[in-house]
C-alpha atoms as a PDB file:
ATOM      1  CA  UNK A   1      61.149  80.160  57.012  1.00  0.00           C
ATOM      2  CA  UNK A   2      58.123  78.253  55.287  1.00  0.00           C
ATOM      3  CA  UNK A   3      59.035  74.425  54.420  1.00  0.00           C
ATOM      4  CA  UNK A   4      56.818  72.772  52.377  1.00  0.00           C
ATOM      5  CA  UNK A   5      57.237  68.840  51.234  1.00  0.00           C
ATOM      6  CA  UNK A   6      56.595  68.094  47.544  1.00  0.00           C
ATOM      7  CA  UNK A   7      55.018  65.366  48.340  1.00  0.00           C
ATOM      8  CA  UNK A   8      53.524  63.508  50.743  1.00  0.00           C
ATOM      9  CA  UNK A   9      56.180  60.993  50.434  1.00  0.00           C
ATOM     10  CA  UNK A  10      58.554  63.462  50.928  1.00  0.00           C
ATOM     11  CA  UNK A  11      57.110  64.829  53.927  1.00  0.00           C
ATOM     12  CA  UNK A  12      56.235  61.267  55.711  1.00  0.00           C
ATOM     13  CA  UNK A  13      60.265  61.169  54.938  1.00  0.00           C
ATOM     14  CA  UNK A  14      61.384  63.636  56.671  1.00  0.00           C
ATOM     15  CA  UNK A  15      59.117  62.977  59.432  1.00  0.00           C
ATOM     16  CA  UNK A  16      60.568  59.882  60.036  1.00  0.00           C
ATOM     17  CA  UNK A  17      64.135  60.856  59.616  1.00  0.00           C
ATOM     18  CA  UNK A  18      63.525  63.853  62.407  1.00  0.00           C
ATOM     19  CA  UNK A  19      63.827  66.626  59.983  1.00  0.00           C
ATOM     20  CA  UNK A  20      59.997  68.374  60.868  1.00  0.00           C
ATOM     21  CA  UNK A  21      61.239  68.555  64.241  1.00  0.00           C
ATOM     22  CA  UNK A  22      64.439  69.745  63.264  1.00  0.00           C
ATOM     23  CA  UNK A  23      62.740  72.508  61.142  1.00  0.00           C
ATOM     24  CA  UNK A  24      59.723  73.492  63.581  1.00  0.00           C
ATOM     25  CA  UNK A  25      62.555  73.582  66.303  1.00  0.00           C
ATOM     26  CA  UNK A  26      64.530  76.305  64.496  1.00  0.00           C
ATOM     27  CA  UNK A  27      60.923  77.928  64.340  1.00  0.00           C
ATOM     28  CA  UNK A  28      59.769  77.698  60.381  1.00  0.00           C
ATOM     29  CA  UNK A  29      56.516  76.492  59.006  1.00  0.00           C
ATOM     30  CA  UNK A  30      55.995  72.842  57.972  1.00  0.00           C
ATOM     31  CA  UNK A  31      53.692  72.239  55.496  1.00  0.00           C
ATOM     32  CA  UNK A  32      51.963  69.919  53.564  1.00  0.00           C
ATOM     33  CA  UNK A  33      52.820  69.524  50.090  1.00  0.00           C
ATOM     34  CA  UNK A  34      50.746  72.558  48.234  1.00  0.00           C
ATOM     35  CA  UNK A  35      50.501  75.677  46.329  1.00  0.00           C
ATOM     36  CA  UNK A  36      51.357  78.065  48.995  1.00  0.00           C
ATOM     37  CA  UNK A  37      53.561  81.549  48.228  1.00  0.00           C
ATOM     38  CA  UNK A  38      54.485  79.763  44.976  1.00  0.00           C
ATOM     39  CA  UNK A  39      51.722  81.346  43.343  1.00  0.00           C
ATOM     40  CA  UNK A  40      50.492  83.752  46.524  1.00  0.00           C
ATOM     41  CA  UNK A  41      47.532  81.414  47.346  1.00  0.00           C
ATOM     42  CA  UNK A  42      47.259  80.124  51.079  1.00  0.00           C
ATOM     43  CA  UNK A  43      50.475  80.930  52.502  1.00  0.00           C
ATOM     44  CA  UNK A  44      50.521  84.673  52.543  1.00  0.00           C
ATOM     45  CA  UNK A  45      52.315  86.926  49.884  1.00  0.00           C
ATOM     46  CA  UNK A  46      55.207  88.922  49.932  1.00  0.00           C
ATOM     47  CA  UNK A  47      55.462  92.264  50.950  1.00  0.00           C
ATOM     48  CA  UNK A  48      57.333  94.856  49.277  1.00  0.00           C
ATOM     49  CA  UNK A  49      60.815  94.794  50.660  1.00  0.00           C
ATOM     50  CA  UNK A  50      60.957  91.174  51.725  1.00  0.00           C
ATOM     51  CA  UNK A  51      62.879  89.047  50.394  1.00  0.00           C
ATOM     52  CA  UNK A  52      62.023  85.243  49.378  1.00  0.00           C
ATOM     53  CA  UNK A  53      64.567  82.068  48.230  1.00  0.00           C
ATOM     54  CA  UNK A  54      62.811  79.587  46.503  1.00  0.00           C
ATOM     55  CA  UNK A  55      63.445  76.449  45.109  1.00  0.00           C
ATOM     56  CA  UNK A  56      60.484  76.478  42.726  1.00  0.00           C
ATOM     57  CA  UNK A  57      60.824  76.383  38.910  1.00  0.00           C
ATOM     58  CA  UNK A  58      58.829  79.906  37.792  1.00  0.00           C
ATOM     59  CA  UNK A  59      59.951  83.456  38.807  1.00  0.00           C
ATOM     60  CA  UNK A  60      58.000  86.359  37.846  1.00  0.00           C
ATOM     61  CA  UNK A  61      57.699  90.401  39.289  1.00  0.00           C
ATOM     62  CA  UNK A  62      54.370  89.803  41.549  1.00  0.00           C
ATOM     63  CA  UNK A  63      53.917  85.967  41.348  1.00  0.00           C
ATOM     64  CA  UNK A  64      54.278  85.767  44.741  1.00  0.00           C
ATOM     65  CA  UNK A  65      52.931  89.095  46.322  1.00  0.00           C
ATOM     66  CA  UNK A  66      54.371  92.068  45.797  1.00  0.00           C
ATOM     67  CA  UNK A  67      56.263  93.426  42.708  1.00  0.00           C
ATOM     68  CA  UNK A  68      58.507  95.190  45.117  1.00  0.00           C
ATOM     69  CA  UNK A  69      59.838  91.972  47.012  1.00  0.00           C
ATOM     70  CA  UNK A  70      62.953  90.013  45.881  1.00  0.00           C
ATOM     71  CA  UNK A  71      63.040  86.145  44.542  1.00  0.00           C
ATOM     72  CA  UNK A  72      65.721  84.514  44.406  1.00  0.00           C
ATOM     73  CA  UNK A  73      65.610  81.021  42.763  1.00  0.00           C
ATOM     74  CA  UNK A  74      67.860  78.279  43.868  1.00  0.00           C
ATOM     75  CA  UNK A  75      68.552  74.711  44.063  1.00  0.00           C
ATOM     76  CA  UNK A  76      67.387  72.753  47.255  1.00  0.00           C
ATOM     77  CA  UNK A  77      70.966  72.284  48.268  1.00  0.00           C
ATOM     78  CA  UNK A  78      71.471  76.238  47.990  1.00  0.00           C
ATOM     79  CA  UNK A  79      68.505  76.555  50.457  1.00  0.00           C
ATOM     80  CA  UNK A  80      69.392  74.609  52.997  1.00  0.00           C
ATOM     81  CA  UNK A  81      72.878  76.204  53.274  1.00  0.00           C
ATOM     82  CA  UNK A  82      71.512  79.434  53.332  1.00  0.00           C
ATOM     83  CA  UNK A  83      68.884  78.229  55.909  1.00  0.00           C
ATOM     84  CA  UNK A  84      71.840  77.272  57.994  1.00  0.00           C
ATOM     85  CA  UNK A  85      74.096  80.238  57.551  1.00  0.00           C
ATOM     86  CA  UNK A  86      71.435  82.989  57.385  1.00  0.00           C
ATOM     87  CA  UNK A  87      72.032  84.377  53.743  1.00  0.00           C
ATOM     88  CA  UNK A  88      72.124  83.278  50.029  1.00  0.00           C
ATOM     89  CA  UNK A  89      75.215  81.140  50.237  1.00  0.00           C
ATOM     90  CA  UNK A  90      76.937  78.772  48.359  1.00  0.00           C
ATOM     91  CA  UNK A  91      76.162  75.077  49.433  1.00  0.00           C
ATOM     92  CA  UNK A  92      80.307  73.921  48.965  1.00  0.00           C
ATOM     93  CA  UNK A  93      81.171  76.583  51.518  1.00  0.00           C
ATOM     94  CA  UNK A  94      78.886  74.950  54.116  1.00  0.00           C
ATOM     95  CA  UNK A  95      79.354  71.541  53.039  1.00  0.00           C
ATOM     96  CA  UNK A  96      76.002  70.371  51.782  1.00  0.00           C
END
């Protein structure tokens, strides 16, 4: 899991409410706010096969790696849930 801040606001945030540790506890990437996979620049690219949920605003076959690999788009409260629960999920079901 790659979590990136959309600001630095937003990241200095969630530092100070514990939610980097939370994240880098449960093993994902924290970044600073940039483009990474959203346009397949310094975070890697997807590989045909894998499968990516992202809370950006742009989907596109190959925009983030390979035109074989899955995007799903979602809202931020549809990520966390499935970040939780382990698959696209509805937010109500988990209570977020």
């Amino acid at each position: 899991m790659i979590v990136m801040a959309t600001s630095r606001d937003i990241y200095a945030h969630a530092e100070r409410a514990g939610l980097v540790r939370v994240f880098t506890e449960a093993r994902a990437i924290v970044t600073n706010s940039t483009c990474g996979t959203c346009d397949d620049r310094s975070m890697g690219a997807l590989a045909a096969g894998e499968v990516c949920l992202a809370t950006q605003n742009r989907n596109y076959k190959g925009r983030m790696g390979s035109y074989d690999a899955e995007v799903y788009l979602s809202s931020p409260e549809t990520a966390a849930a499935s970040a939780i629960i382990g698959h696209i999920t509805d937010p109500w079901e988990v209570g977020v």
